[in-house]
N, C-alpha and C. Protein backbone atom coordinates (compact mmCIF):
# COMPACT_ATOMS: atom_id res chain seq x y z
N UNK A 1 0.85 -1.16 0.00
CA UNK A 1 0.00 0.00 0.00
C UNK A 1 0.90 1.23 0.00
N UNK A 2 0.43 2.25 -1.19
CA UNK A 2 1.31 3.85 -1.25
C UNK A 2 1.35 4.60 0.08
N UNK A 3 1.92 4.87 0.60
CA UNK A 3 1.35 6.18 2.48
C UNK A 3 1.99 7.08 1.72
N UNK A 4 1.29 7.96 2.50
CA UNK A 4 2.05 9.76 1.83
C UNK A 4 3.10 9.97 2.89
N UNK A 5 4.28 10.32 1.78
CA UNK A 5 5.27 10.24 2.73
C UNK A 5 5.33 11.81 1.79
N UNK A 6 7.24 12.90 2.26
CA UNK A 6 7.45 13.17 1.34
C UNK A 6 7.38 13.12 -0.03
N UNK A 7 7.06 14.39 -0.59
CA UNK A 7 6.69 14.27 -1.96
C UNK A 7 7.50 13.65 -2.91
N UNK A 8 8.72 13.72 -3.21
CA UNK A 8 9.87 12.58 -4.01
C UNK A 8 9.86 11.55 -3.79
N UNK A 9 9.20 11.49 -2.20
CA UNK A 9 9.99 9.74 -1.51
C UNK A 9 8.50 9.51 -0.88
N UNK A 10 8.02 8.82 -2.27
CA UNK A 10 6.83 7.57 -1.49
C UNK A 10 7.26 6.50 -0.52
N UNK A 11 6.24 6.01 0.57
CA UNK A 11 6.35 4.86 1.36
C UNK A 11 5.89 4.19 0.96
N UNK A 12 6.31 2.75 0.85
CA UNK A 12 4.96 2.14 0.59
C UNK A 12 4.93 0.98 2.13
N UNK A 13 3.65 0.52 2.56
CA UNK A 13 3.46 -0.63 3.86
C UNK A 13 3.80 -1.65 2.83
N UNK A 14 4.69 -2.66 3.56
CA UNK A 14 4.91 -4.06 2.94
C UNK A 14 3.96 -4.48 3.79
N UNK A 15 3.27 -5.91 4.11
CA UNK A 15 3.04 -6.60 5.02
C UNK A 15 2.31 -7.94 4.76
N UNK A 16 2.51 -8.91 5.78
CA UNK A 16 1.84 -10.21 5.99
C UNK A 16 1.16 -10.57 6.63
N UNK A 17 -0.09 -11.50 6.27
CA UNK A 17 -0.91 -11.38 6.96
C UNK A 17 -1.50 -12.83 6.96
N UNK A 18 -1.78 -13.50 8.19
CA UNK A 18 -2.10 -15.15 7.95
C UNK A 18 -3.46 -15.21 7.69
N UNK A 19 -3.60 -15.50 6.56
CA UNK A 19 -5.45 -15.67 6.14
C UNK A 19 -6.33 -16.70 6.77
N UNK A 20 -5.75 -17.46 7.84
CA UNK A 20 -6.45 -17.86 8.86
C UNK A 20 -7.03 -17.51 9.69
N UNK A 21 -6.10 -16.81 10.58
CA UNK A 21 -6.26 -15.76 12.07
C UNK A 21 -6.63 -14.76 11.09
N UNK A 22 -6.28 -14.19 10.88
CA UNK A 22 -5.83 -12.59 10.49
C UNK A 22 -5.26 -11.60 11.21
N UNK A 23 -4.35 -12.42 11.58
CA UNK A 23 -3.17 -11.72 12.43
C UNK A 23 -1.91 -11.28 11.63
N UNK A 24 -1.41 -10.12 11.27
CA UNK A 24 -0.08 -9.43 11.15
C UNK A 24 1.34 -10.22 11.54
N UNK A 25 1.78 -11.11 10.20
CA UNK A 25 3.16 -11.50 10.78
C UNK A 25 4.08 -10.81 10.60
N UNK A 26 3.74 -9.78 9.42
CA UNK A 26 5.41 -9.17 9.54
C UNK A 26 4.78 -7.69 8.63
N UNK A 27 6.03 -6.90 8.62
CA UNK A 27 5.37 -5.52 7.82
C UNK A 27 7.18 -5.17 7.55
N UNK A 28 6.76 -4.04 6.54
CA UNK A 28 8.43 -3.00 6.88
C UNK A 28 7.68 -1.65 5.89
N UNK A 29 8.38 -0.79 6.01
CA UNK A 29 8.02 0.50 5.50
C UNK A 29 8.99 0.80 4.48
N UNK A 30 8.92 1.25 3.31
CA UNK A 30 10.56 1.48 2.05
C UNK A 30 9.70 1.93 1.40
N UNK A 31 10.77 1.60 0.30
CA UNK A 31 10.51 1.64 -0.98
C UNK A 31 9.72 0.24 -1.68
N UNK A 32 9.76 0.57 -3.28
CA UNK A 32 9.16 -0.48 -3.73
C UNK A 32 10.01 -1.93 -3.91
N UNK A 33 10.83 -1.34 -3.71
CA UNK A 33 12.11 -2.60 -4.43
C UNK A 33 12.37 -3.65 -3.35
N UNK A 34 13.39 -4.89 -3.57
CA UNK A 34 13.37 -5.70 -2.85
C UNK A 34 14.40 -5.48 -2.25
N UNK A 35 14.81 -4.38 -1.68
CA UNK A 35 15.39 -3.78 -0.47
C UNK A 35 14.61 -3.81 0.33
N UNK A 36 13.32 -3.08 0.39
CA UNK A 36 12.08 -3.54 1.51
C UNK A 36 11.62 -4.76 1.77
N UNK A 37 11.64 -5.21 0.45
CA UNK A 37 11.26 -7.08 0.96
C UNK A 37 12.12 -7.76 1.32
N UNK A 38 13.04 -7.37 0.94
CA UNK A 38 14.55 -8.29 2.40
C UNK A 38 14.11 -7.61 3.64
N UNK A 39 13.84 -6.74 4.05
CA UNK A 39 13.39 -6.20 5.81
C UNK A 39 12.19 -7.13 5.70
N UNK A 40 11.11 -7.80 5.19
CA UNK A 40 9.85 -8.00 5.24
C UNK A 40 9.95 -9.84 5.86
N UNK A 41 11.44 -10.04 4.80
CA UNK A 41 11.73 -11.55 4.89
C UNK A 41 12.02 -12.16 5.64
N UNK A 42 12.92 -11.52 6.97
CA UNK A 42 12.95 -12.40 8.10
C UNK A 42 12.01 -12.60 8.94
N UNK A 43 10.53 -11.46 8.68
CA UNK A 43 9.68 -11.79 9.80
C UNK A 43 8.43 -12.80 9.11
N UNK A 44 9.19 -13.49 8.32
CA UNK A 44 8.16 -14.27 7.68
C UNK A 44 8.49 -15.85 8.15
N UNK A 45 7.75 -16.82 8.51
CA UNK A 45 7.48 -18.30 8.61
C UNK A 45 7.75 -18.66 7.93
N UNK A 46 9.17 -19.60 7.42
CA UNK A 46 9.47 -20.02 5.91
C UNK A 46 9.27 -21.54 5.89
N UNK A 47 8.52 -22.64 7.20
CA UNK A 47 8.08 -23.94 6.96
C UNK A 47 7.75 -24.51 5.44
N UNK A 48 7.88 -25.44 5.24
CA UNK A 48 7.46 -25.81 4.10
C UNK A 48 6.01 -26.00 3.52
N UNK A 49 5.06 -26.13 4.90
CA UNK A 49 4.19 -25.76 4.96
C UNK A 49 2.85 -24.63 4.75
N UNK A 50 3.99 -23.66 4.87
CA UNK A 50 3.13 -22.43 4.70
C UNK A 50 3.18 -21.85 3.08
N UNK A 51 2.21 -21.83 2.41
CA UNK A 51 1.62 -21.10 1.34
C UNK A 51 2.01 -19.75 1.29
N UNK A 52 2.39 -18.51 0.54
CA UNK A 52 2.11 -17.14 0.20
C UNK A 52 1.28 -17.05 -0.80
N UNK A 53 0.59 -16.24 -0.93
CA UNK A 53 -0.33 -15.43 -2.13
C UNK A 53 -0.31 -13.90 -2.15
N UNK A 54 0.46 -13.27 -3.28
CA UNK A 54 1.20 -12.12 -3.49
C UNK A 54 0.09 -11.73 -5.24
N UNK A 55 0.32 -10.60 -5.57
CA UNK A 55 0.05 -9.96 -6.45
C UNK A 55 1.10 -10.08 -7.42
N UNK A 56 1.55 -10.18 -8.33
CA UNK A 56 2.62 -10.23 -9.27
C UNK A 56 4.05 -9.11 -9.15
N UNK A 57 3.91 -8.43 -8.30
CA UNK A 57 5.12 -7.23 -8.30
C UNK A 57 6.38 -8.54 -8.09
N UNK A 58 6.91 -7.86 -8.79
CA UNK A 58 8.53 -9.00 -8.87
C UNK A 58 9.79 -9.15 -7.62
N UNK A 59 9.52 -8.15 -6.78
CA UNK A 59 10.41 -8.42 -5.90
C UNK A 59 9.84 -9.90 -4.34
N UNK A 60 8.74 -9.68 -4.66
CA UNK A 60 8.35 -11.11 -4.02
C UNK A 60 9.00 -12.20 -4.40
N UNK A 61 9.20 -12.41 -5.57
CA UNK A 61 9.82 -13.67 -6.28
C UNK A 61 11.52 -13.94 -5.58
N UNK A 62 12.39 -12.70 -4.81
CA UNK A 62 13.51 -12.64 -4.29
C UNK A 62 13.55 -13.39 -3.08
N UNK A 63 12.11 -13.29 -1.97
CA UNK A 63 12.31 -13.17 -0.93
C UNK A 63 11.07 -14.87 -0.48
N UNK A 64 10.54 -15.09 -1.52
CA UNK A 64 9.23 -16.28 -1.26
C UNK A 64 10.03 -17.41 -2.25
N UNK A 65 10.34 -18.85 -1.99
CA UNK A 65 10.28 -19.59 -2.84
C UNK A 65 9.25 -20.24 -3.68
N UNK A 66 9.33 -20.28 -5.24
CA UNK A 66 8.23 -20.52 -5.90
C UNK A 66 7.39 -21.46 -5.32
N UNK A 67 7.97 -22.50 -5.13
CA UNK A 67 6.67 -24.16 -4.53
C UNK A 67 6.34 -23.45 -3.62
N UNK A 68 6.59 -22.37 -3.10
CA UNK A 68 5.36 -21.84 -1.84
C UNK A 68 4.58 -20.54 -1.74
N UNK A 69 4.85 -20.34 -3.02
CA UNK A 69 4.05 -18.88 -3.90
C UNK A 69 3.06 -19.02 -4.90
N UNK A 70 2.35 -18.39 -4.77
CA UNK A 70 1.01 -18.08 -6.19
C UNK A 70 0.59 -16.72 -5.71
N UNK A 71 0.73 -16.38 -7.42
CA UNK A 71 0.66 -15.31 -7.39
C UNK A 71 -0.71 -15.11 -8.64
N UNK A 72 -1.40 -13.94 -8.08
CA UNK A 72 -2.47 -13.83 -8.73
C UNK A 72 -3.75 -12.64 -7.65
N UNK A 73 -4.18 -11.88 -8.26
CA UNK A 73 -5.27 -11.17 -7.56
C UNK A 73 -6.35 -11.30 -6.62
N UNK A 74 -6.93 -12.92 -6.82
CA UNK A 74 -8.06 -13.58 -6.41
C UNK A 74 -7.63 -14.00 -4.74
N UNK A 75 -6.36 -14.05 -4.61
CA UNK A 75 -5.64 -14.56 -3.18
C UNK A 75 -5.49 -13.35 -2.32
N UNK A 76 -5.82 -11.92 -3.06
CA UNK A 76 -4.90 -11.02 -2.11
C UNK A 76 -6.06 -9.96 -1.69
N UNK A 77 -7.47 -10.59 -2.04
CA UNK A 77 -8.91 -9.68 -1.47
C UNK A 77 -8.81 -9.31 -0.47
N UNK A 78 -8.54 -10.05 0.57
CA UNK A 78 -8.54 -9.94 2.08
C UNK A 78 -7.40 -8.39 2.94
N UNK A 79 -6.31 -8.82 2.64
CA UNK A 79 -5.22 -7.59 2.25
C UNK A 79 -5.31 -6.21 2.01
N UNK A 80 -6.22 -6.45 0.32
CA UNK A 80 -6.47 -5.33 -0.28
C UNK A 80 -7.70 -4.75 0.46
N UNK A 81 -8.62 -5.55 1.02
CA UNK A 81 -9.80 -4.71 1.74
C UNK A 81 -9.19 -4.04 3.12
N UNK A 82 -7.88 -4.93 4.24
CA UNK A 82 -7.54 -4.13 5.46
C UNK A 82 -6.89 -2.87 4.41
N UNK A 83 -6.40 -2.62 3.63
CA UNK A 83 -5.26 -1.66 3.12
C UNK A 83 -6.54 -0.50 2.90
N UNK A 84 -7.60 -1.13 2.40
CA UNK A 84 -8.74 0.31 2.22
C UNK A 84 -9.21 0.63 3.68
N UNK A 85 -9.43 -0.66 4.53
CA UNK A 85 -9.73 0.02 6.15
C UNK A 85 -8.81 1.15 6.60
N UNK A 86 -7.94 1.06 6.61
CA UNK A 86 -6.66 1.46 7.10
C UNK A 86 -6.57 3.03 6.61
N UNK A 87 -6.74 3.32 5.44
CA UNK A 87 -6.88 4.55 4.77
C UNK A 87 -8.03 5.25 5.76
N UNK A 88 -9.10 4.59 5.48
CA UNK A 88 -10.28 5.16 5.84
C UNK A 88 -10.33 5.49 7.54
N UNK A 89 -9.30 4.70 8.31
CA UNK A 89 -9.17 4.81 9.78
C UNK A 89 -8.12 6.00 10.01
N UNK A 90 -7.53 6.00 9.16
CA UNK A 90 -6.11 7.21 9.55
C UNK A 90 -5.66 7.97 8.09
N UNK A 91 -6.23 9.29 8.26
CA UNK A 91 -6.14 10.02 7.27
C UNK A 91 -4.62 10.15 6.84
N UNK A 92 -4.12 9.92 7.53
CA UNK A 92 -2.56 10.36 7.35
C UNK A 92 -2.27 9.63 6.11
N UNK A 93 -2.82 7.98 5.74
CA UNK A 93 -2.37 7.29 5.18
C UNK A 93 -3.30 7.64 4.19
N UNK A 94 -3.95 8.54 3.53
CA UNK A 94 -4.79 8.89 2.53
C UNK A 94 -4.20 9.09 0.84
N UNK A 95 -4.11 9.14 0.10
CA UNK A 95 -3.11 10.00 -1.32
C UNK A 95 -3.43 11.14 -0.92
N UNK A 96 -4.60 12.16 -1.06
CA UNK A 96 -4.70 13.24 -1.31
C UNK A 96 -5.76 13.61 0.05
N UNK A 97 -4.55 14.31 1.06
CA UNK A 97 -5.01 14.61 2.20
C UNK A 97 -3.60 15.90 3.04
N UNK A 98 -4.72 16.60 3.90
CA UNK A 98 -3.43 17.27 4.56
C UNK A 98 -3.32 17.17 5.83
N UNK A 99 -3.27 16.01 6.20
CA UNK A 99 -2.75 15.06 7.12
C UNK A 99 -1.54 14.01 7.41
N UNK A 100 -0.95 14.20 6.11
CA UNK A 100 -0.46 13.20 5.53
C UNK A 100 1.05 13.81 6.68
N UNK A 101 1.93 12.32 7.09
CA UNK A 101 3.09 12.48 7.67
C UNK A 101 4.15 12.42 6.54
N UNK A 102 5.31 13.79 7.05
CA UNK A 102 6.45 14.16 6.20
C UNK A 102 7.22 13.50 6.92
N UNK A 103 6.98 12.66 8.10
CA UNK A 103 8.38 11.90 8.34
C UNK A 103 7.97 10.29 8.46
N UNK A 104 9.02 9.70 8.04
CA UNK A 104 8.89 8.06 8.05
C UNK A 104 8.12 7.24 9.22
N UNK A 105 9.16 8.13 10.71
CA UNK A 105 9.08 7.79 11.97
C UNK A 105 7.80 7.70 12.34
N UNK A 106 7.09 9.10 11.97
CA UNK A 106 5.71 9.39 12.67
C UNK A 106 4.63 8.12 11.78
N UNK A 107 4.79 8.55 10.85
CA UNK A 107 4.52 7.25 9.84
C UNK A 107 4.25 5.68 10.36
N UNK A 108 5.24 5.03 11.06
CA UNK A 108 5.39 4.07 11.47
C UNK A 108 4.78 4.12 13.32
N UNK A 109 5.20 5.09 13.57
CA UNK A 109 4.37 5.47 15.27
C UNK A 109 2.94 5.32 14.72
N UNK A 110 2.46 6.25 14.16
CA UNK A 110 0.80 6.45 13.98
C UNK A 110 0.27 4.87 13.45
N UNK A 111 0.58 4.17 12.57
CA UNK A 111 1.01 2.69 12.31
C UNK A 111 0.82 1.77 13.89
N UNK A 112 1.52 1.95 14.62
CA UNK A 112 1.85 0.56 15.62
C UNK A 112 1.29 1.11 16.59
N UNK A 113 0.91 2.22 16.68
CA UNK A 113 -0.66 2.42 17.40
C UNK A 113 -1.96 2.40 17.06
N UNK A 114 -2.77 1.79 16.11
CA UNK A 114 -3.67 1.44 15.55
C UNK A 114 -4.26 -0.43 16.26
């Protein structure tokens, strides 16, 4: 998900989420690239057991091994609906709002107090 960060320097939320519980296993805040998804990768369950279902952006493919990835739209409803809660709960995280946080930090505070 995009957060309004500085105007040059978008954030975007990485994060995981077990479509069982629906509990939060892991998150990181960056960029788009798989510099953020290496921060995302150690807080992930890598059993052989466990499934991912990702959207096609390519830096997933760095950090998930294929036999435990599918990738495709139909897997990532759940996700994409907290990512619209989330907007709608904290303006900060809006596109076009003047609320929006100019620093990373506050960003991630306003975040892990929710």
């Amino acid at each position: 998900m995009e957060l309004c960060g500085l105007k040059k320097q978008p954030i975007w939320l990485w994060w995981a989420i077990d479509r069982t519980s629906h509990q939060i296993v892991g998150f990181a805040l960056g960029e788009r690239g798989t510099k953020t998804a290496k921060v995302l990768q150690p807080q992930l369950p890598m059993d052989g057991h466990i499934h991912y279902c990702t959207d096609a952006h390519r830096p997933y493919k760095a950090i998930i091994k294929a036999e435990q990835h599918t990738v495709g739209k139909a897997h990532t409803h759940h996700i994409e609906s907290l990512n619209n809660k989330l907007r709608w709960y904290l303006a900060r995280l809006g596109r076009k709002t003047h609320a929006y946080s100019k620093s990373a930090t506050a960003l991630l505070h306003s975040l892990l107090f929710v």
